[in-house]
Protein backbone atom coordinates (compact mmCIF):
# COMPACT_ATOMS: atom_id res chain seq x y z
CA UNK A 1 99.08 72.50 111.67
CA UNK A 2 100.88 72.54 108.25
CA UNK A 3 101.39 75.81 106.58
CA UNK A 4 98.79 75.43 104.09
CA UNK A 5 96.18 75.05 106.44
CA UNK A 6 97.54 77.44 108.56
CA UNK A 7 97.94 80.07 104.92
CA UNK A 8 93.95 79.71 104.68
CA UNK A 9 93.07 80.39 108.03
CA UNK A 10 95.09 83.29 107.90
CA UNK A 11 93.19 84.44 104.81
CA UNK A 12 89.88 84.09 106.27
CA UNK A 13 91.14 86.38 109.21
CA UNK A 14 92.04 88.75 106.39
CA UNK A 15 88.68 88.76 104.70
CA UNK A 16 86.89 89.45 108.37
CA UNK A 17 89.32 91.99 109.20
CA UNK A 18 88.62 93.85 105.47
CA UNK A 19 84.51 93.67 105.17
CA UNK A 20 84.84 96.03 108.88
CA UNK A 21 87.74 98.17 107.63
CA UNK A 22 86.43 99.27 104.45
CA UNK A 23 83.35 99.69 105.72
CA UNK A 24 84.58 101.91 109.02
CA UNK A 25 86.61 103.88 106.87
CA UNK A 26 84.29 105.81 105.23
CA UNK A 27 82.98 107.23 108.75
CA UNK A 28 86.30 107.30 109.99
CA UNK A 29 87.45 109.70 106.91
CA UNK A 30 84.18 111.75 107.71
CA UNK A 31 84.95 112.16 111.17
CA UNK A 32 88.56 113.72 110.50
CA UNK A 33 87.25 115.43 107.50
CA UNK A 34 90.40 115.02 105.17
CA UNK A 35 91.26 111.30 103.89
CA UNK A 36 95.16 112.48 103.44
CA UNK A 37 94.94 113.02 107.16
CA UNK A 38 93.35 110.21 107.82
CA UNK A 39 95.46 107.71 105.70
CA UNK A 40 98.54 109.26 106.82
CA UNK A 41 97.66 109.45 110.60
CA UNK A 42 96.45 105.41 110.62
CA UNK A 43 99.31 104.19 108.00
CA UNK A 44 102.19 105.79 110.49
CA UNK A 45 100.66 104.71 113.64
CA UNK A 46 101.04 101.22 112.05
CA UNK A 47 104.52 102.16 110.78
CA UNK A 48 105.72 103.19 114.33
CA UNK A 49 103.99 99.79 115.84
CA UNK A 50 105.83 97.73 113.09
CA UNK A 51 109.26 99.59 113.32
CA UNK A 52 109.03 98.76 117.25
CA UNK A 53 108.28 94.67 116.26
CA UNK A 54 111.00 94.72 113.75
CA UNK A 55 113.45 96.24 116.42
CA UNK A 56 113.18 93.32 118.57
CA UNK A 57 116.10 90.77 118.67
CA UNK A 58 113.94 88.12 116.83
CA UNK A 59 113.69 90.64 113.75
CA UNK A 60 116.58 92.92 113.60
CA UNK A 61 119.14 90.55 112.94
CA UNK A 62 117.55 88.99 109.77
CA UNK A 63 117.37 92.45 108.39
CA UNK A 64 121.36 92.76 108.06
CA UNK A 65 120.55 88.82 105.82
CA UNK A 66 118.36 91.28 103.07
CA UNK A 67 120.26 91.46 99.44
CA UNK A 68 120.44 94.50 97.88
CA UNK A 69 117.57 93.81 95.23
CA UNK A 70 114.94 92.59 97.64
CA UNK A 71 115.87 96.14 99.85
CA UNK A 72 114.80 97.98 96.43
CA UNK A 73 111.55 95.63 95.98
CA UNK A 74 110.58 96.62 99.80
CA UNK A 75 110.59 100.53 99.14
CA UNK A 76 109.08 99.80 95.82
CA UNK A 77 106.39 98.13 97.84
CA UNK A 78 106.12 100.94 100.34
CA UNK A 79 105.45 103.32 97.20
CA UNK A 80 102.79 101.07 95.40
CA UNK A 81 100.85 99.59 98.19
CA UNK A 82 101.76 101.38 101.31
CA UNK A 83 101.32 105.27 99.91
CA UNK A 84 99.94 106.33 96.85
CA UNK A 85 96.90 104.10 96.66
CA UNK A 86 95.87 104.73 99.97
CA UNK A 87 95.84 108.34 99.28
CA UNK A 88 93.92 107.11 95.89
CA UNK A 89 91.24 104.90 97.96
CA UNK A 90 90.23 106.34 100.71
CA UNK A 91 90.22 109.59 98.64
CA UNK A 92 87.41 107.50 96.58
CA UNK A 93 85.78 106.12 99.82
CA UNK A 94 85.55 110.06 101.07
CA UNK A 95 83.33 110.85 97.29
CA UNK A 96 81.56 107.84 96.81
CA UNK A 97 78.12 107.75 97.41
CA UNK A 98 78.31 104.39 98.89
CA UNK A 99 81.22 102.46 100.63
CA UNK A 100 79.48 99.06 98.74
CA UNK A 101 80.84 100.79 95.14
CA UNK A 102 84.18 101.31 96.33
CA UNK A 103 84.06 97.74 97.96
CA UNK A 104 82.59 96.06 94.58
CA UNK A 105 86.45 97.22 92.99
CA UNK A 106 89.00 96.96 95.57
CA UNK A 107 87.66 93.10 95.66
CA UNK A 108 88.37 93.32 92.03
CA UNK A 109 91.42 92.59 92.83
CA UNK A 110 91.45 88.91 92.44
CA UNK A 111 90.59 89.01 88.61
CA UNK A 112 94.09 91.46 88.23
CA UNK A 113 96.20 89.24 90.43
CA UNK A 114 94.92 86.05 88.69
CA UNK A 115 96.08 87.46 85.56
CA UNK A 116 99.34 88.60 86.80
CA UNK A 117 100.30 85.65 88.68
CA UNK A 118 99.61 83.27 85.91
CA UNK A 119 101.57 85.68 83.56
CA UNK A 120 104.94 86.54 86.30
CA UNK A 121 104.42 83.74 88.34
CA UNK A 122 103.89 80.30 86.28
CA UNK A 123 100.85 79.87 88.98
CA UNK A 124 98.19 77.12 87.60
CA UNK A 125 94.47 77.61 87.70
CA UNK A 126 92.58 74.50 87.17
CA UNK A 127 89.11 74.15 85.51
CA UNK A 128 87.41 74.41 89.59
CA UNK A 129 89.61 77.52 90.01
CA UNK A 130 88.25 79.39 86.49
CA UNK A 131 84.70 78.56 87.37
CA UNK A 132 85.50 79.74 91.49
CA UNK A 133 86.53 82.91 90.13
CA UNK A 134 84.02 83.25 87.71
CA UNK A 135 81.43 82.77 90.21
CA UNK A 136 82.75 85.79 92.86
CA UNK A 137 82.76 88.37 90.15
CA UNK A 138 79.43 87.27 89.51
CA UNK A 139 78.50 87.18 93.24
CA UNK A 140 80.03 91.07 93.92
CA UNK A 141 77.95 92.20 90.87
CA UNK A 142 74.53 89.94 92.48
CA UNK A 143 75.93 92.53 95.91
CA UNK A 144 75.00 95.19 93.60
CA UNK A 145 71.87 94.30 92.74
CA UNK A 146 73.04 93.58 89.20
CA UNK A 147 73.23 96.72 88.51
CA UNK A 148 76.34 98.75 86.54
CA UNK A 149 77.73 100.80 89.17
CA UNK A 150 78.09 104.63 88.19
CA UNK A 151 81.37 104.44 87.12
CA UNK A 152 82.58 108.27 88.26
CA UNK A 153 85.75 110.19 89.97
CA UNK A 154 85.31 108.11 93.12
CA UNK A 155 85.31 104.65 91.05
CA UNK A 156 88.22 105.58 88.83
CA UNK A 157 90.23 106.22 92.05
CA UNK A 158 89.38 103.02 93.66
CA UNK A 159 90.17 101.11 90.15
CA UNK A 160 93.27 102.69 90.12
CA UNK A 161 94.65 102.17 93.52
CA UNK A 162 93.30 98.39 93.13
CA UNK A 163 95.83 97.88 89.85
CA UNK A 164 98.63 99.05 91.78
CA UNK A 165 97.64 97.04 95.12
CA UNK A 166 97.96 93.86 92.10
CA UNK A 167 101.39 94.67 91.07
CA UNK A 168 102.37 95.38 94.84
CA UNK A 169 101.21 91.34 95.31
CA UNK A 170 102.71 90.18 92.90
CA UNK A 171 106.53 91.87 93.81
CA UNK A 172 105.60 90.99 97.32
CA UNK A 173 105.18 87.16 96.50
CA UNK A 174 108.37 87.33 94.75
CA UNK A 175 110.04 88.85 98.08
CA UNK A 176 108.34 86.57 100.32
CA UNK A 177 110.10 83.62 98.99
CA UNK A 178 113.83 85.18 100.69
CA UNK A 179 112.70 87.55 103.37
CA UNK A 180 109.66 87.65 106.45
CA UNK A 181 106.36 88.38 105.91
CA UNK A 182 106.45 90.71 109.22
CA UNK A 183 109.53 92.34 107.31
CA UNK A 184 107.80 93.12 104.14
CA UNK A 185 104.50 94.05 106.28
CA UNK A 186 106.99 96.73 108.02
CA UNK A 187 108.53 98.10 104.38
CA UNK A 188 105.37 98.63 103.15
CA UNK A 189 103.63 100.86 106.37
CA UNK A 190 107.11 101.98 106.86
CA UNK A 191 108.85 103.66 103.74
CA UNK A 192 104.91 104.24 102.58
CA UNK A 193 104.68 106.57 105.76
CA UNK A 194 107.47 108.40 105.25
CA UNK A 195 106.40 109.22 101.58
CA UNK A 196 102.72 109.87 102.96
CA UNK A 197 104.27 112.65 105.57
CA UNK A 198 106.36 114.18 103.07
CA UNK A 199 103.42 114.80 100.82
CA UNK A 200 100.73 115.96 103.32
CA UNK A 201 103.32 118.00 104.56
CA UNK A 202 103.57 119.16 100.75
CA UNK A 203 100.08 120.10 101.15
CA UNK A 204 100.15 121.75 104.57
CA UNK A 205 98.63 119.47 106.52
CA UNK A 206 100.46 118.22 109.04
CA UNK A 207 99.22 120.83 111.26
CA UNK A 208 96.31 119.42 110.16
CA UNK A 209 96.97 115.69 111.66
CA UNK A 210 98.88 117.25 115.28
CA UNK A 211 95.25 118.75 115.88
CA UNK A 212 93.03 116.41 115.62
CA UNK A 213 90.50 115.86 118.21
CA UNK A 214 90.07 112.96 121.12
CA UNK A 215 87.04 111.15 118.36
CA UNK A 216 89.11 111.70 115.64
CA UNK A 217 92.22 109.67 117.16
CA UNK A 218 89.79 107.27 118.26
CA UNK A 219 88.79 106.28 114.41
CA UNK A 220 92.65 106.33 114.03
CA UNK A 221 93.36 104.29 116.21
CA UNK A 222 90.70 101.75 115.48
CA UNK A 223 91.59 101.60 111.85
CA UNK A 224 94.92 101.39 112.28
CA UNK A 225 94.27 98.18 114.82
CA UNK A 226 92.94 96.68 111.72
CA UNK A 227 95.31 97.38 109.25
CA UNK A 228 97.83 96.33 111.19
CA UNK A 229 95.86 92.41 111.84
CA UNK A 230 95.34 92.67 108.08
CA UNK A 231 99.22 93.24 106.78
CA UNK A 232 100.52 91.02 109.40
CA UNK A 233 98.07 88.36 108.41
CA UNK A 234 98.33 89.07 104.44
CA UNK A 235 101.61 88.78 103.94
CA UNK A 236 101.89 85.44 106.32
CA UNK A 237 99.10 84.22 104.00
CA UNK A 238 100.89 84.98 101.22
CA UNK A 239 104.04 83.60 102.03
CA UNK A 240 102.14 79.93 102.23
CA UNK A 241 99.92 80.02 99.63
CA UNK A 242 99.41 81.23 96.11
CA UNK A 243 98.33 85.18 95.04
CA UNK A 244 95.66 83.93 93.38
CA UNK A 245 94.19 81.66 96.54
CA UNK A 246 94.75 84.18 98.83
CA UNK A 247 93.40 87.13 96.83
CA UNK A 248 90.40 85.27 96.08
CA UNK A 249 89.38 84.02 99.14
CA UNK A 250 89.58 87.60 99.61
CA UNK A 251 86.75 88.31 97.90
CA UNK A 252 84.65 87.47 101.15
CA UNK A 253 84.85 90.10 102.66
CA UNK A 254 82.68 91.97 100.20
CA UNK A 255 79.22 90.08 101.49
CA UNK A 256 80.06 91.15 105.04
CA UNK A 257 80.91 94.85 104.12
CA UNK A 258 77.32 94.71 102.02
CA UNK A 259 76.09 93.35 105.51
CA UNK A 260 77.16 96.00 107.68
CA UNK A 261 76.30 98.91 105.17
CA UNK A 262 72.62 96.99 105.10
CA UNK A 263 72.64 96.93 108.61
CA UNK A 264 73.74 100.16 109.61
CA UNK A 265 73.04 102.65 106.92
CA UNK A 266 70.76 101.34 104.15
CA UNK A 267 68.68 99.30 106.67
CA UNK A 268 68.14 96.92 104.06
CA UNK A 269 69.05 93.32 102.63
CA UNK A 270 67.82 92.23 99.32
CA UNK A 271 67.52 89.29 96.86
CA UNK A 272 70.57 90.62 94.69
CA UNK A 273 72.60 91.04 98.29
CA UNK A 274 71.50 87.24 99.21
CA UNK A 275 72.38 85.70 96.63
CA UNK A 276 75.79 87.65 95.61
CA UNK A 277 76.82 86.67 99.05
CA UNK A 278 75.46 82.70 98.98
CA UNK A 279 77.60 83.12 95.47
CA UNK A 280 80.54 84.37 96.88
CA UNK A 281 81.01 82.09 100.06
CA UNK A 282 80.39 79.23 97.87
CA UNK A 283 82.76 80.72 95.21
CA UNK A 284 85.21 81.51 98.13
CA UNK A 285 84.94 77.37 99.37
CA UNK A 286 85.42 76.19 95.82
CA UNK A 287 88.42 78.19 95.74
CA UNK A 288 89.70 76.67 99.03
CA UNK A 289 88.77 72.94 97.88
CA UNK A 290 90.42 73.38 94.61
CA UNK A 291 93.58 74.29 95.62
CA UNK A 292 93.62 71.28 97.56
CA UNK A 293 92.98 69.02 94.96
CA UNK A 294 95.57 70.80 92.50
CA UNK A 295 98.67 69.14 92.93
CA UNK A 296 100.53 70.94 90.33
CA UNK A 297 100.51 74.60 92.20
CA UNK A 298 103.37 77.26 91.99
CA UNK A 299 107.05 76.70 92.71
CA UNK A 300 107.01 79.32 94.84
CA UNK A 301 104.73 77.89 97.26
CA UNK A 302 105.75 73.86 97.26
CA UNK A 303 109.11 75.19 98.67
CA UNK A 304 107.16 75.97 101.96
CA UNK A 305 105.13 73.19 102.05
């Protein structure tokens, strides 16, 4: 298996692994009561479980090969994406009425990539590509019932920590083309950790996160399973293929979040949710068939192919 093929798969992992985290997390950060707790508990257990990986002989070595530059891009990344907007989101996913809101802007994310990684990047979006990504904002609004979402506290949270989650990407591609994915997986969970600590401990909470009950590690400890399958498999992805592919194949993960809420807590599945997610997994394929067809794709990524 080439690693284009093997980029996409990887991506599709991704997307599964994200509709059941962000919709677990909002009755994971119920169950422990405080998301600060909760982001910092999951985001250092998958710190620690990454710091053990990179210790291996396999790893450790290559780490001594980093320059100086990409060492400052790695704790940058640990800031942007592996701290402060988790403390942003899953403070949002705690308020918000609905885990389907919060959803609807992280998977936003594609439109603020695209437009960063056409900008920083040089990547090319053909005519296939425009209309692709056209149709999966279209199909997370249909998920709505094409209906404006109450744009509150909760939102602007979310919309903030999904900017900074875009610029994290884009360094991250950058970084990716000279150092592991596993490496810059381990960066982010680790150096965002230790910030994390430092400022629940700011707060007083750590006391807060030592106590926590048998259930409570439980949601930890499931949550933390997943983020861990989804940096691991992120970063992999995007080391083969480019932001804007990956980000936007993505964007499937929002049906199956919809799904589960419908399932579990709204008990229902309407028109609008049927055909946002028919638009989105056809959007999402489109995107997929595209790229193949695109011969003139990023730099960055023919070097790996």
């Amino acid at each position: 298996m080439n690693k284009t093929k093997k980029g996409l798969y990887l991506v599709l992992v991704t997307a599964l692994i994200s509709g059941v985290a962000v919709f677990l997390s909002k009755f994971a950060v119920q169950s422990i009561g405080n998301s600060h707790v909760f982001t910092t508990g999951k985001n250092l257990l998958v710190g620690l479980i990454l710091t053990a990986l990179i210790l291996t002989p396999f790893i450790l070595p290559r780490l001594k090969k980093i320059k100086f530059n990409d060492w400052l891009k790695l704790i940058l990344i640990g800031i942007i994406g592996g701290s402060v907007p988790f403390l942003l989101f899953f403070k949002a996913v705690s308020l918000a009425s609905s885990s389907v809101s919060t959803a609807f802007i992280h998977k936003t994310l594609f439109v603020w990539v695209s437009l960063l990684a056409v900008w920083f990047l040089k990547e090319k979006i053909g005519k296939l590509q425009y209309l692709a990504l056209a149709l999966l904002f279209l199909g997370n609004f249909a998920l709505l019932g094409f209906k404006f979402i109450t744009f509150g506290y909760a939102e602007g949270l979310a919309l903030i920590a999904t900017l900074m989650w875009s610029v994290e990407f884009i360094i991250a591609k950058r970084v990716l083309q000279n150092v592991e994915s596993e490496i810059v997986a381990w960066a982010r969970m680790f150096f965002g950790s230790i910030i994390l600590l430092g400022y629940i401990g700011y707060l007083g909470l750590l006391g807060d996160l030592v106590i926590l009950n048998v259930n409570q590690w439980l949601w930890i400890l499931l949550t933390s399973g997943l983020l861990l399958g989804y940096v691991l498999t992120w970063y992999k992805a995007l080391k083969y293929l480019p932001a804007v592919t990956v980000t936007s194949v993505l964007v499937l993960a929002s049906p199956l979040t919809t799904l589960l809420n419908g399932i579990f807590v709204t008990h229902k599945y309407d028109w609008g949710q049927i055909i946002g997610s028919v638009l989105i997994v056809f959007a999402g394929g489109l995107i997929i068939y595209s790229f193949k067809q695109v011969k003139n794709v990023t730099s960055s990524v023919r070097q790996f192919n």
